[in-house]
PDB file of N, CA and C in Angstrom:
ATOM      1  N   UNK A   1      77.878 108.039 124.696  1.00  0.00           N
ATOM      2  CA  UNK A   1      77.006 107.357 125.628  1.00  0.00           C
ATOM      3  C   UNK A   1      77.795 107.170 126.920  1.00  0.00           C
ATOM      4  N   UNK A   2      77.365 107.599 128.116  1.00  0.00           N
ATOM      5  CA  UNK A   2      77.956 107.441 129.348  1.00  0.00           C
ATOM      6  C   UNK A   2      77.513 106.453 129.799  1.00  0.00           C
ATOM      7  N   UNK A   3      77.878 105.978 130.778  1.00  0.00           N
ATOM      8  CA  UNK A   3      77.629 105.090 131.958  1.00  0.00           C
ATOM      9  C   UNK A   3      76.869 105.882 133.077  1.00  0.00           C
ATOM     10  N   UNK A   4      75.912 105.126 133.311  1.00  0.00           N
ATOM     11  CA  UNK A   4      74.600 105.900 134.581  1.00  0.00           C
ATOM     12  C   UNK A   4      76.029 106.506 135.505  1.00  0.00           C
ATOM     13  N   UNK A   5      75.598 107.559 135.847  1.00  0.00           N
ATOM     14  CA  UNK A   5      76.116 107.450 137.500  1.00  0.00           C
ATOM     15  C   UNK A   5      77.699 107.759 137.679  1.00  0.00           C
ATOM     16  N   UNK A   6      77.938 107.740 136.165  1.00  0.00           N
ATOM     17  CA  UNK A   6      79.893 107.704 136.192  1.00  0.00           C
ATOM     18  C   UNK A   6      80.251 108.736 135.636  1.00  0.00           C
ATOM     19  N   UNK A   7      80.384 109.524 135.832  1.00  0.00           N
ATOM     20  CA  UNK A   7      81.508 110.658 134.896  1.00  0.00           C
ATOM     21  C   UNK A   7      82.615 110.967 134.816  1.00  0.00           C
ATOM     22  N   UNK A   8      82.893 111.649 133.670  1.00  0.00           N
ATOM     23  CA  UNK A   8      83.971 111.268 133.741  1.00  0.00           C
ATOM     24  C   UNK A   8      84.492 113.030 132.376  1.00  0.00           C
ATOM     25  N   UNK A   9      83.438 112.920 131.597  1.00  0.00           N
ATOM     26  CA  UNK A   9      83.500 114.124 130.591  1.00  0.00           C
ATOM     27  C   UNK A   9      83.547 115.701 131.585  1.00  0.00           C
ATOM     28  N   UNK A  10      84.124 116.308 130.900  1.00  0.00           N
ATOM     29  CA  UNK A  10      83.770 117.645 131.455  1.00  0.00           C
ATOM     30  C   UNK A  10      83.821 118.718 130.413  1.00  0.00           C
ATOM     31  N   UNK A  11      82.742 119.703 130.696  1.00  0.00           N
ATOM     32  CA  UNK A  11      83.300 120.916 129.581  1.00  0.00           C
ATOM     33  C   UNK A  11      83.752 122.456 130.290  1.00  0.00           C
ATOM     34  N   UNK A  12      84.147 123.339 129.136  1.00  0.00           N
ATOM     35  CA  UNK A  12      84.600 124.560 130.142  1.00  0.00           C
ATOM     36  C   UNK A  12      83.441 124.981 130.426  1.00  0.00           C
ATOM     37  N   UNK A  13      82.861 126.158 130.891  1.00  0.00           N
ATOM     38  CA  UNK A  13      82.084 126.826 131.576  1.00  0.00           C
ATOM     39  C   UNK A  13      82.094 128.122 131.962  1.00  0.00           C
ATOM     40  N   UNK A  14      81.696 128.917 131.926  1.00  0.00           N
ATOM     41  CA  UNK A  14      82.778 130.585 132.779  1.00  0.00           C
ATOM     42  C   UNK A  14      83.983 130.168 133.034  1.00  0.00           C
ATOM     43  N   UNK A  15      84.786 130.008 132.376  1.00  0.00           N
ATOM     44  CA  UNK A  15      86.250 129.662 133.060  1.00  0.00           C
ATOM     45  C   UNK A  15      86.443 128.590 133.934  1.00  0.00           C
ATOM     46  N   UNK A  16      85.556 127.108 133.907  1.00  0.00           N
ATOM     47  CA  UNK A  16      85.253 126.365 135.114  1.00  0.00           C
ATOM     48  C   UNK A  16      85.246 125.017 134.306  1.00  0.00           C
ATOM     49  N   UNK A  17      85.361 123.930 134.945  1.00  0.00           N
ATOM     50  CA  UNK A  17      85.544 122.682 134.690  1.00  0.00           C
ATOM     51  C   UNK A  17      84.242 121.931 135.160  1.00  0.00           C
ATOM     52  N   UNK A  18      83.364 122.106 134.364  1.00  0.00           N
ATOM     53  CA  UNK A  18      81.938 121.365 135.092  1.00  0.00           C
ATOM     54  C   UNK A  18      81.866 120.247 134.760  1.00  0.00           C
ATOM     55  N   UNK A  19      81.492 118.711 135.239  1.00  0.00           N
ATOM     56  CA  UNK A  19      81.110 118.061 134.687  1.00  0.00           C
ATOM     57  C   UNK A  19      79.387 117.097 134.133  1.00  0.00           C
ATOM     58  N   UNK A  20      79.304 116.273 132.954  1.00  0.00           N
ATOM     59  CA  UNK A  20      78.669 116.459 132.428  1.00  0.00           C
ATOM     60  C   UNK A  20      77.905 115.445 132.930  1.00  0.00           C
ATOM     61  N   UNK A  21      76.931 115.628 133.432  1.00  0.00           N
ATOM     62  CA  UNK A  21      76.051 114.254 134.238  1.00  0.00           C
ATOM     63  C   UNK A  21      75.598 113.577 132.865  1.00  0.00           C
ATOM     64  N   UNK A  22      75.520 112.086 133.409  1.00  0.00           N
ATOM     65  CA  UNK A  22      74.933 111.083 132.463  1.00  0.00           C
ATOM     66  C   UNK A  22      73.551 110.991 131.973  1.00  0.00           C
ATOM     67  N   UNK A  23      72.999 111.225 130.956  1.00  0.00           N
ATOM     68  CA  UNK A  23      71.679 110.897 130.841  1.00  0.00           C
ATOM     69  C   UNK A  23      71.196 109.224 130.559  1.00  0.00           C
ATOM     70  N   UNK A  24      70.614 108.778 131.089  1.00  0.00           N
ATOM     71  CA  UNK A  24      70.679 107.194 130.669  1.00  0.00           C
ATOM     72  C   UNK A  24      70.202 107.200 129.086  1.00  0.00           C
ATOM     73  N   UNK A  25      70.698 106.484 128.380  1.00  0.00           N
ATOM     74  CA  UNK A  25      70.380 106.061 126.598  1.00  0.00           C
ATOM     75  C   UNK A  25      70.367 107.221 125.751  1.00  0.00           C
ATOM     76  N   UNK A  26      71.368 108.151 126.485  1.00  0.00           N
ATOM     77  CA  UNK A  26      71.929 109.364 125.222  1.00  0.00           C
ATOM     78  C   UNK A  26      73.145 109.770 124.880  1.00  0.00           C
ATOM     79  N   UNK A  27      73.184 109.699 123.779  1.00  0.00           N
ATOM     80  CA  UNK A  27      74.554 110.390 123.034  1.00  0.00           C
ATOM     81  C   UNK A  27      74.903 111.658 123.374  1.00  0.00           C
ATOM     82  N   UNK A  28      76.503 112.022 123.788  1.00  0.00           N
ATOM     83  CA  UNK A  28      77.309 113.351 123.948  1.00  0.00           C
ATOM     84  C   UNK A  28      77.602 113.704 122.682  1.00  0.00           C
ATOM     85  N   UNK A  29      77.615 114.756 121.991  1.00  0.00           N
ATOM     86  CA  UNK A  29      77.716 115.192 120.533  1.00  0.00           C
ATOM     87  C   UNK A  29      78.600 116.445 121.260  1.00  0.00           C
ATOM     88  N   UNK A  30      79.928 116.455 121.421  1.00  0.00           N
ATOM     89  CA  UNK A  30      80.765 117.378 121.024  1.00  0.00           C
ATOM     90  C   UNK A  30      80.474 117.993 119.843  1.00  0.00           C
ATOM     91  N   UNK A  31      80.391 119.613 119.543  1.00  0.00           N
ATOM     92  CA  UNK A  31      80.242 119.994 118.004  1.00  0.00           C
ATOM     93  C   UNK A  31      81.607 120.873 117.931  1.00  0.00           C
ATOM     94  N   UNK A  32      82.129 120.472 117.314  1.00  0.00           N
ATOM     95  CA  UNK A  32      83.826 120.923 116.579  1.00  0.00           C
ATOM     96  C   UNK A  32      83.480 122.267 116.000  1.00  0.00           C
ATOM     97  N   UNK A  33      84.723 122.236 115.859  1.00  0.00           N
ATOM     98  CA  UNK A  33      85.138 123.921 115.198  1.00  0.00           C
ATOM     99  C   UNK A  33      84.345 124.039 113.545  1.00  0.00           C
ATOM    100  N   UNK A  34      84.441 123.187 112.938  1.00  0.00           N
ATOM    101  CA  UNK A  34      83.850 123.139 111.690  1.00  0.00           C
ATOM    102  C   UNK A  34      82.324 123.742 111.729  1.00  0.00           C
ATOM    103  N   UNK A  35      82.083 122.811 112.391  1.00  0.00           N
ATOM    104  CA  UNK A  35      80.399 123.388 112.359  1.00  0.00           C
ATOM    105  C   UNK A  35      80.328 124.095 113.068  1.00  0.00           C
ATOM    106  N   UNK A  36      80.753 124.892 113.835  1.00  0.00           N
ATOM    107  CA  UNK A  36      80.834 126.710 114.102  1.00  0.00           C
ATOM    108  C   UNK A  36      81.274 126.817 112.927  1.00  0.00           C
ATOM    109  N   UNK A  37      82.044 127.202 112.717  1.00  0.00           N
ATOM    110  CA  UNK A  37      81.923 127.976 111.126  1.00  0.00           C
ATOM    111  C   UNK A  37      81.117 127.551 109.840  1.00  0.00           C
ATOM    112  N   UNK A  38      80.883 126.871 109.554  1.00  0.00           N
ATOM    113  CA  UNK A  38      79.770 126.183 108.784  1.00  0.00           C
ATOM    114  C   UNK A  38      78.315 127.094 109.553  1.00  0.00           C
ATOM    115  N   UNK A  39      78.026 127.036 110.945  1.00  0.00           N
ATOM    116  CA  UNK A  39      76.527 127.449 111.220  1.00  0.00           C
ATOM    117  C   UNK A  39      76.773 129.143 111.653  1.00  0.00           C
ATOM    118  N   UNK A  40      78.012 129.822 111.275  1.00  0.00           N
ATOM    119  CA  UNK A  40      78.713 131.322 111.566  1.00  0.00           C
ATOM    120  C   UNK A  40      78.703 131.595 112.670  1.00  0.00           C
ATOM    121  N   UNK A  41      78.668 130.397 113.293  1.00  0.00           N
ATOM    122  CA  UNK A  41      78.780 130.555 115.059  1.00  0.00           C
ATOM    123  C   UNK A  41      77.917 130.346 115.645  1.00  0.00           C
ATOM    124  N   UNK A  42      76.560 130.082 115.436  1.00  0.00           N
ATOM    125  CA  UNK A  42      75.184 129.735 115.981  1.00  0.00           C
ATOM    126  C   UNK A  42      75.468 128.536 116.640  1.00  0.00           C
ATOM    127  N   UNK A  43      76.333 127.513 116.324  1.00  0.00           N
ATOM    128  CA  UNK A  43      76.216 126.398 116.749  1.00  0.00           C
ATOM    129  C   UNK A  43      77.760 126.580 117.408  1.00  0.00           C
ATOM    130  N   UNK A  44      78.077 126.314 118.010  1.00  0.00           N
ATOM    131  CA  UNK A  44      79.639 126.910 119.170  1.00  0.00           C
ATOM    132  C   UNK A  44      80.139 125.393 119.682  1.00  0.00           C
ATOM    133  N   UNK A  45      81.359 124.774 118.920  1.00  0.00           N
ATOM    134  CA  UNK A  45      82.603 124.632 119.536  1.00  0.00           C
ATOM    135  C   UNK A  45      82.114 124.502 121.151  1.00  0.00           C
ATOM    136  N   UNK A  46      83.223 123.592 121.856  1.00  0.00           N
ATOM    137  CA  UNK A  46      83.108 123.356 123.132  1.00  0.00           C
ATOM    138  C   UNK A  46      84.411 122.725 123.352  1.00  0.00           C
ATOM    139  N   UNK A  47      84.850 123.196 124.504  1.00  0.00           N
ATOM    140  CA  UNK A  47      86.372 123.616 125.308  1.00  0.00           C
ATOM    141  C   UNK A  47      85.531 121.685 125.791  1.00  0.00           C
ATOM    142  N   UNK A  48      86.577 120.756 125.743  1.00  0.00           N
ATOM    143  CA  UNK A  48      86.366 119.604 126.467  1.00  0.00           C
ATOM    144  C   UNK A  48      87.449 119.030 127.075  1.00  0.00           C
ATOM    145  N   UNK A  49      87.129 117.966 128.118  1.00  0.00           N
ATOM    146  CA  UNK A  49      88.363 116.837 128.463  1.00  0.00           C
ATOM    147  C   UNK A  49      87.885 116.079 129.068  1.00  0.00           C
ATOM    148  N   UNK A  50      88.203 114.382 129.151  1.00  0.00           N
ATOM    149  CA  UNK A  50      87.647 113.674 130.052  1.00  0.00           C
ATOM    150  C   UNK A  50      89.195 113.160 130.435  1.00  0.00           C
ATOM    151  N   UNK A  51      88.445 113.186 132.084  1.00  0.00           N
ATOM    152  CA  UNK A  51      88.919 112.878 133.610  1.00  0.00           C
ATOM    153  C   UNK A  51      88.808 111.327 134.085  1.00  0.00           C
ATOM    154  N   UNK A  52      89.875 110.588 134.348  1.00  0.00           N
ATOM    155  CA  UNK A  52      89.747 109.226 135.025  1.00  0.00           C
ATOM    156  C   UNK A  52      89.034 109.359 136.393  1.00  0.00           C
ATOM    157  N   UNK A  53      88.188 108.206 136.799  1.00  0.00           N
ATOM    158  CA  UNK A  53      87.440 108.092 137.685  1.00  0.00           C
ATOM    159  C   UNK A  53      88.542 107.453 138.977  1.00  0.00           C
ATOM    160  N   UNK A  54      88.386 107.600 139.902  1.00  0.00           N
ATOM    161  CA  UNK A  54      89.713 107.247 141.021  1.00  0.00           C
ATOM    162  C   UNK A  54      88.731 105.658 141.756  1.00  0.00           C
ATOM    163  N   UNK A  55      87.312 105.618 140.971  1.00  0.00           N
ATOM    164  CA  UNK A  55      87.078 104.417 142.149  1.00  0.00           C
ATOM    165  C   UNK A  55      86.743 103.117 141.193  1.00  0.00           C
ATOM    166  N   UNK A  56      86.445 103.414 139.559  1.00  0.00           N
ATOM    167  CA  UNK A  56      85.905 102.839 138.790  1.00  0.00           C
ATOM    168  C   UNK A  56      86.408 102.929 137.352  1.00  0.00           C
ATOM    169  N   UNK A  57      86.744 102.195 136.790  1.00  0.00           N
ATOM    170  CA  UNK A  57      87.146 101.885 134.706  1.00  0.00           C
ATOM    171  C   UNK A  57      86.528 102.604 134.337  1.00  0.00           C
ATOM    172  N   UNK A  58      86.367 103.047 133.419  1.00  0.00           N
ATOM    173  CA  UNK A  58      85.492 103.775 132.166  1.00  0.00           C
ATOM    174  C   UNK A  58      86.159 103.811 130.708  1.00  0.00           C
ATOM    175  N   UNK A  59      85.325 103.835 129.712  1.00  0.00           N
ATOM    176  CA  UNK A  59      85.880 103.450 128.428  1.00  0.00           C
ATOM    177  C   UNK A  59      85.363 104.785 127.697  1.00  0.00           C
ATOM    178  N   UNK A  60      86.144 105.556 127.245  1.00  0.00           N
ATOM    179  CA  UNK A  60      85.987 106.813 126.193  1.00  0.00           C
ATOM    180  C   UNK A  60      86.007 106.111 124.695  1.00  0.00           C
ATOM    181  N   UNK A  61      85.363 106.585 123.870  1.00  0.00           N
ATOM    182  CA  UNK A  61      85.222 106.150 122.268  1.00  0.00           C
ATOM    183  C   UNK A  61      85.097 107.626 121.583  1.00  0.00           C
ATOM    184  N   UNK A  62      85.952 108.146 121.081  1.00  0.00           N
ATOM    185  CA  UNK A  62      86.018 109.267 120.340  1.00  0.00           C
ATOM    186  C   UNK A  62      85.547 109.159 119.102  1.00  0.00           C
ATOM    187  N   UNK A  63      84.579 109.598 118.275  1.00  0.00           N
ATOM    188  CA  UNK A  63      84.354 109.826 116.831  1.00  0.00           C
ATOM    189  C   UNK A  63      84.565 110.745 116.215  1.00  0.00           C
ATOM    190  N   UNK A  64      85.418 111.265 114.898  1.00  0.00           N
ATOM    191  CA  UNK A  64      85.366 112.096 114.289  1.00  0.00           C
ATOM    192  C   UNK A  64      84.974 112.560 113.405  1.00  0.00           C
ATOM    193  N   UNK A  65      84.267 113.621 112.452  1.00  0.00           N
ATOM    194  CA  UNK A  65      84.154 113.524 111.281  1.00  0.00           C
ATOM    195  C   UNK A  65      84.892 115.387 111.099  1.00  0.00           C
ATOM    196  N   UNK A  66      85.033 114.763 109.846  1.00  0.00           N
ATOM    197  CA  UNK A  66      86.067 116.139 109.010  1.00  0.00           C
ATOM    198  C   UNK A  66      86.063 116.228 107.863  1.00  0.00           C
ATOM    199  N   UNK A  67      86.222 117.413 107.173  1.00  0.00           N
ATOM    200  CA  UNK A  67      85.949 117.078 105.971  1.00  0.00           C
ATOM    201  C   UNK A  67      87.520 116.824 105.246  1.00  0.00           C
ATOM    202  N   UNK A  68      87.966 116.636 103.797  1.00  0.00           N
ATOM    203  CA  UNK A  68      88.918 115.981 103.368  1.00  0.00           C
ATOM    204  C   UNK A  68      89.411 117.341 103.535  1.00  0.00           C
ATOM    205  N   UNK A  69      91.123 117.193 103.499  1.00  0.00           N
ATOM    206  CA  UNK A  69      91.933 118.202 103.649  1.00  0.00           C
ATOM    207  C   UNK A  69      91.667 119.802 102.780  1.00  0.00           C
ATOM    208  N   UNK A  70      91.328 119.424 101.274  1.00  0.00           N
ATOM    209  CA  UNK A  70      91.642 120.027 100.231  1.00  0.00           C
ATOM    210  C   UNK A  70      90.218 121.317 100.225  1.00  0.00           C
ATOM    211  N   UNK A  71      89.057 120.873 101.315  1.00  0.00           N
ATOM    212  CA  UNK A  71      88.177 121.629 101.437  1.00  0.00           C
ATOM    213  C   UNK A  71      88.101 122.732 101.968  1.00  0.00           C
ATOM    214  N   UNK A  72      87.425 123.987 101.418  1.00  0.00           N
ATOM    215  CA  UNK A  72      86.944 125.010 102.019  1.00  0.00           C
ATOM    216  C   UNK A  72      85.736 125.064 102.356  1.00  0.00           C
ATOM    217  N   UNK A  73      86.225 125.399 104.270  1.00  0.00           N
ATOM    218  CA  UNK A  73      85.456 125.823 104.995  1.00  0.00           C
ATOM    219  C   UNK A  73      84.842 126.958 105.341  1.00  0.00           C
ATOM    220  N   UNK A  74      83.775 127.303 104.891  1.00  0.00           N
ATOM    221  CA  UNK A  74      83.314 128.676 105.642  1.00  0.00           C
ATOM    222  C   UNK A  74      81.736 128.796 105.839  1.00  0.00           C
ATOM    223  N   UNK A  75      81.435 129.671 106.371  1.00  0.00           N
ATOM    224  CA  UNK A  75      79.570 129.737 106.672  1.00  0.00           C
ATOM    225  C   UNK A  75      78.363 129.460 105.642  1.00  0.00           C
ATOM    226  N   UNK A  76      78.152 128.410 105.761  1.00  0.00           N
ATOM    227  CA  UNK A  76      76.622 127.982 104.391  1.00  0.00           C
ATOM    228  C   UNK A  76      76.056 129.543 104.668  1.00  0.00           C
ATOM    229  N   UNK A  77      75.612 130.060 103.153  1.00  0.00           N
ATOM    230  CA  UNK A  77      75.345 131.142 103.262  1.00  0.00           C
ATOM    231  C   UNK A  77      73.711 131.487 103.420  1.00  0.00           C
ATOM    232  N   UNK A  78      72.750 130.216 104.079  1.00  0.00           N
ATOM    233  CA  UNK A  78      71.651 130.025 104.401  1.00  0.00           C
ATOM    234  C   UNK A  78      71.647 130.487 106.538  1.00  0.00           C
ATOM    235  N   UNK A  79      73.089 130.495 106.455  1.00  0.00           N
ATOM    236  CA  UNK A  79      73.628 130.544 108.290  1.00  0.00           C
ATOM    237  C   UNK A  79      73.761 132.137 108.685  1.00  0.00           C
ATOM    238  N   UNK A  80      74.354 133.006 107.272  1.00  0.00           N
ATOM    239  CA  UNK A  80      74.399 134.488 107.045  1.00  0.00           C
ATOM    240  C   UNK A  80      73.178 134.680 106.948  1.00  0.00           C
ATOM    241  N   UNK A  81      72.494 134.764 105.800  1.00  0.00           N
ATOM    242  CA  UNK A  81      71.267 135.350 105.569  1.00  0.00           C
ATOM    243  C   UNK A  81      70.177 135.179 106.447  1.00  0.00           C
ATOM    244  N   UNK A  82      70.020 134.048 107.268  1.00  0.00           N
ATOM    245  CA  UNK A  82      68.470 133.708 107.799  1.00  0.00           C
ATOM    246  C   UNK A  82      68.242 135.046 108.710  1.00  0.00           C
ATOM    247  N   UNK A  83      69.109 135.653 108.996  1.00  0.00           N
ATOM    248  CA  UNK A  83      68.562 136.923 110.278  1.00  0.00           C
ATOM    249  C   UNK A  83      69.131 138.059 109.648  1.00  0.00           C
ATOM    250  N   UNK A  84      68.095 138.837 108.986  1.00  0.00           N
ATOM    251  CA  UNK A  84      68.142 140.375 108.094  1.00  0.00           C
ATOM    252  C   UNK A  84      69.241 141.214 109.298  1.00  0.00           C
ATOM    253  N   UNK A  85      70.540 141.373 108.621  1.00  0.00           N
ATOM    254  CA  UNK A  85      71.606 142.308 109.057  1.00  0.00           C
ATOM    255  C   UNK A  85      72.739 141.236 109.741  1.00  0.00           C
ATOM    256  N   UNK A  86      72.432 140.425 109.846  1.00  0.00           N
ATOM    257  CA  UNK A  86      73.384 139.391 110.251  1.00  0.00           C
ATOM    258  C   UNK A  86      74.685 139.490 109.468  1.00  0.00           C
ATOM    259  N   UNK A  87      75.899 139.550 109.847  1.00  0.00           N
ATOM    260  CA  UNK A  87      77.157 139.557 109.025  1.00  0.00           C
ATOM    261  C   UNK A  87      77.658 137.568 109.182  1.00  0.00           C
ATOM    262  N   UNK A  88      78.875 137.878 108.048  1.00  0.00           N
ATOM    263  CA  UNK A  88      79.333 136.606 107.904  1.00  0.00           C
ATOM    264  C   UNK A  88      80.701 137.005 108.888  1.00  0.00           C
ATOM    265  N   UNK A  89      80.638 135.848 110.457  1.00  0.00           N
ATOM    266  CA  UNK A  89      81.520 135.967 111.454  1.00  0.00           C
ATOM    267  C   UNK A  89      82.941 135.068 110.714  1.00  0.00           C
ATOM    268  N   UNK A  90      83.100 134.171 109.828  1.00  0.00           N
ATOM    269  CA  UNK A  90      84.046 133.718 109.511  1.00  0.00           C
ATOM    270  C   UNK A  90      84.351 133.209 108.079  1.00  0.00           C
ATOM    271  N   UNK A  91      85.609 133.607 107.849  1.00  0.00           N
ATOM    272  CA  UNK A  91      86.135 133.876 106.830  1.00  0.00           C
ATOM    273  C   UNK A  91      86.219 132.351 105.979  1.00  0.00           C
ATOM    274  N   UNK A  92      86.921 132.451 104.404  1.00  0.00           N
ATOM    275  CA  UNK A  92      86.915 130.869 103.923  1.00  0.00           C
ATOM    276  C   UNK A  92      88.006 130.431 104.223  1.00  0.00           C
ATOM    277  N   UNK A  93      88.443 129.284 104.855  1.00  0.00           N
ATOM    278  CA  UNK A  93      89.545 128.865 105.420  1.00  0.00           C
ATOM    279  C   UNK A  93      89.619 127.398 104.866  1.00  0.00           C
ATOM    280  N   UNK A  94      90.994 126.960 104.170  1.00  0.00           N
ATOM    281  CA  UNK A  94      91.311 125.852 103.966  1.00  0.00           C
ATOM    282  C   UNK A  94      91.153 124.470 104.964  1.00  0.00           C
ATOM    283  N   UNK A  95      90.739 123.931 104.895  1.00  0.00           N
ATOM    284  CA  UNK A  95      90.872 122.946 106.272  1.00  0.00           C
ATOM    285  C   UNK A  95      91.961 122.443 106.660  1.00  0.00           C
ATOM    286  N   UNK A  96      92.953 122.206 105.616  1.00  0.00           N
ATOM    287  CA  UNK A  96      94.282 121.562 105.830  1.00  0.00           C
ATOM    288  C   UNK A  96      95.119 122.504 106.284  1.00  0.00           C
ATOM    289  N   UNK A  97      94.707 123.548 106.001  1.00  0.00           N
ATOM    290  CA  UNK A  97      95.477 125.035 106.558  1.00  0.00           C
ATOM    291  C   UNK A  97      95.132 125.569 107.875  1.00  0.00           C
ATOM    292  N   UNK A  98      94.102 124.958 107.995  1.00  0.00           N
ATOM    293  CA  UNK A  98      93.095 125.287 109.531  1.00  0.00           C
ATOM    294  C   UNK A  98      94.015 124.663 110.791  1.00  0.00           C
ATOM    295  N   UNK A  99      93.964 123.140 110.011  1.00  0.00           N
ATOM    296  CA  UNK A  99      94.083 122.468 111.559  1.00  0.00           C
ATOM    297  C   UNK A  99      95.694 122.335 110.838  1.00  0.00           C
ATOM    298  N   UNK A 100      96.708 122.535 110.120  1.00  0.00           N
ATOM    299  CA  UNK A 100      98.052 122.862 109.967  1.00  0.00           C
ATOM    300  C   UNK A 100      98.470 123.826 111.441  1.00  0.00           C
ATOM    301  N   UNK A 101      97.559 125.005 110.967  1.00  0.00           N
ATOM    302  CA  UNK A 101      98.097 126.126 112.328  1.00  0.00           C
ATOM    303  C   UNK A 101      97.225 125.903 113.678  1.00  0.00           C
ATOM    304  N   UNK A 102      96.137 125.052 113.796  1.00  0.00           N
ATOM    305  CA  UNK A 102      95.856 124.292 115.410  1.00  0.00           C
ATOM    306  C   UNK A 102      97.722 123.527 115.729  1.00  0.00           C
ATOM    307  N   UNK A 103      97.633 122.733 114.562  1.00  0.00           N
ATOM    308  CA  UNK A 103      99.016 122.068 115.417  1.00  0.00           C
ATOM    309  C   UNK A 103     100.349 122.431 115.585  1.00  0.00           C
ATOM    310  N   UNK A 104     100.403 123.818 114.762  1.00  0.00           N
ATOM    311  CA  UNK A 104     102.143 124.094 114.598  1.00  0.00           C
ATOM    312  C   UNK A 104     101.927 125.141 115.883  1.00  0.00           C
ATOM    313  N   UNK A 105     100.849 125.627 116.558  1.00  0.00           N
ATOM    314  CA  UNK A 105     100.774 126.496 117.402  1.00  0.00           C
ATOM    315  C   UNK A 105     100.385 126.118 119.007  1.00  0.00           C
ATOM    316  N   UNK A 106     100.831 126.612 119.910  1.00  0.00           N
ATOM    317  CA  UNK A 106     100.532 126.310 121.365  1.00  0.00           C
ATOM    318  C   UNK A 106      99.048 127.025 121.639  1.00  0.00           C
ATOM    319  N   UNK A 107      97.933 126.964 121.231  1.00  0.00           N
ATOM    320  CA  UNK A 107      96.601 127.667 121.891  1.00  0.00           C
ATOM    321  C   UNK A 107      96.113 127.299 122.962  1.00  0.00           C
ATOM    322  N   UNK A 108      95.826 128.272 123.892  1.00  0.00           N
ATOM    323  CA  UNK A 108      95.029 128.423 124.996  1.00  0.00           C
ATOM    324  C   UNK A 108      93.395 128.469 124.651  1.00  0.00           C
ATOM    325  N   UNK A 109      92.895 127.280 125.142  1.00  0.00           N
ATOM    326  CA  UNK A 109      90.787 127.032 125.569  1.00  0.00           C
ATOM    327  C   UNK A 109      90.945 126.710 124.354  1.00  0.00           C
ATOM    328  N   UNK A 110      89.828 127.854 123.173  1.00  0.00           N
ATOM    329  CA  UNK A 110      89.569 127.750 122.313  1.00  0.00           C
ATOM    330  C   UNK A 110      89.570 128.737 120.975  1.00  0.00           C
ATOM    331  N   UNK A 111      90.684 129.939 122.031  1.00  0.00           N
ATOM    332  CA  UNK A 111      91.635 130.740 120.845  1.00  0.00           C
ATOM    333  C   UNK A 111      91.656 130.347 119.385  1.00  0.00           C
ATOM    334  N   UNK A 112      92.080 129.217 119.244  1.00  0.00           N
ATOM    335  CA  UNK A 112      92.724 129.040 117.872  1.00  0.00           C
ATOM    336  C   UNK A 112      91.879 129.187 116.663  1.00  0.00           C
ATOM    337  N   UNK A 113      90.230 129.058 116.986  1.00  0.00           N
ATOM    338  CA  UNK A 113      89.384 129.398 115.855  1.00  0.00           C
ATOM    339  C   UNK A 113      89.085 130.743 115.827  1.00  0.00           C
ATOM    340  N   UNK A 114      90.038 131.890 116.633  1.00  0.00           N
ATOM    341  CA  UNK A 114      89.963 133.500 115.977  1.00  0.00           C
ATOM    342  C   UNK A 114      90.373 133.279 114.388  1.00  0.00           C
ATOM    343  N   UNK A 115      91.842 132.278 114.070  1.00  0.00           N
ATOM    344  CA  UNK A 115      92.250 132.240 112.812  1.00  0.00           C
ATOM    345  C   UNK A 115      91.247 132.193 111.830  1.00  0.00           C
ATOM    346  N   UNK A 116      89.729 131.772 111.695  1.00  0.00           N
ATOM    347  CA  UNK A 116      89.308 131.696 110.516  1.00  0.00           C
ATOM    348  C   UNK A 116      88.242 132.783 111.002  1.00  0.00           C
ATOM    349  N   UNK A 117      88.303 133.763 112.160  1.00  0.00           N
ATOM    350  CA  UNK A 117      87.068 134.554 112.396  1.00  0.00           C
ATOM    351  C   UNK A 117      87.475 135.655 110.850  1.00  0.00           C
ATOM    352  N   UNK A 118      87.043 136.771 110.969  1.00  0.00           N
ATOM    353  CA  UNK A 118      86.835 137.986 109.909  1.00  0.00           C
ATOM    354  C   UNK A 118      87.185 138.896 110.884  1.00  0.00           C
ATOM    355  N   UNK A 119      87.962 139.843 110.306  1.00  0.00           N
ATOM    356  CA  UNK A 119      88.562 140.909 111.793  1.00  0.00           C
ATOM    357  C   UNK A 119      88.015 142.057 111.176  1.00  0.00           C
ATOM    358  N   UNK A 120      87.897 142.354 112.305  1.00  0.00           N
ATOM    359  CA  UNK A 120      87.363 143.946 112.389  1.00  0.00           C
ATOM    360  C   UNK A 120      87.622 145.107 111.495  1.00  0.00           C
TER     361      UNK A 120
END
């Protein structure tokens, strides 16, 4: 939930830093890497950051949800099938193994979820 008039979120864009105007009485739903792979990419991850305002406070509240370490992640297979010839874009990936190599690694944007894509 933003503040009318204040911004402060931004997402990438073509290679660009846009930011995200406020809608009055609505929720920002960042959708994480999980659910790209969970929806085989239909639903896409978003490059984010929020920016301090130079004239005014603002208060960020981050929520997360994840699933427990020990889970495998990969495409509900209702996300493959719904479109006749559709392939499965990502592979089954441990979660604790997922975000292990987000953090032992330096990634650029949003590189780091090639690791659970399916290669060519």
């Amino acid at each position: 939930m933003q503040e009318d008039n204040l911004t402060g979120l931004q997402v990438k864009q073509d290679g660009n830093w846009v930011p995200v105007k406020p809608i009055p009485n609505a929720f920002i739903v960042n959708v994480g890497d999980t659910i790209e792979i969970w929806s085989n990419g239909r639903y896409k991850s978003i490059e984010h950051r929020v920016v301090t305002n130079e004239s005014k406070a603002r208060i960020s509240h981050a929520s997360f949800f994840s699933p427990h370490e020990d889970v495998e992640i990969e495409p509900f297979d209702q996300m493959v099938l719904k479109k006749p010839g559709s392939l499965q874009v990502y592979k089954k990936v441990r979660y604790e193994e997922y975000v292990q190599k987000i953090m032992n690694k330096k990634f650029y944007g949003k590189e780091h979820i090639g690791f659970a894509k399916i290669s060519d």
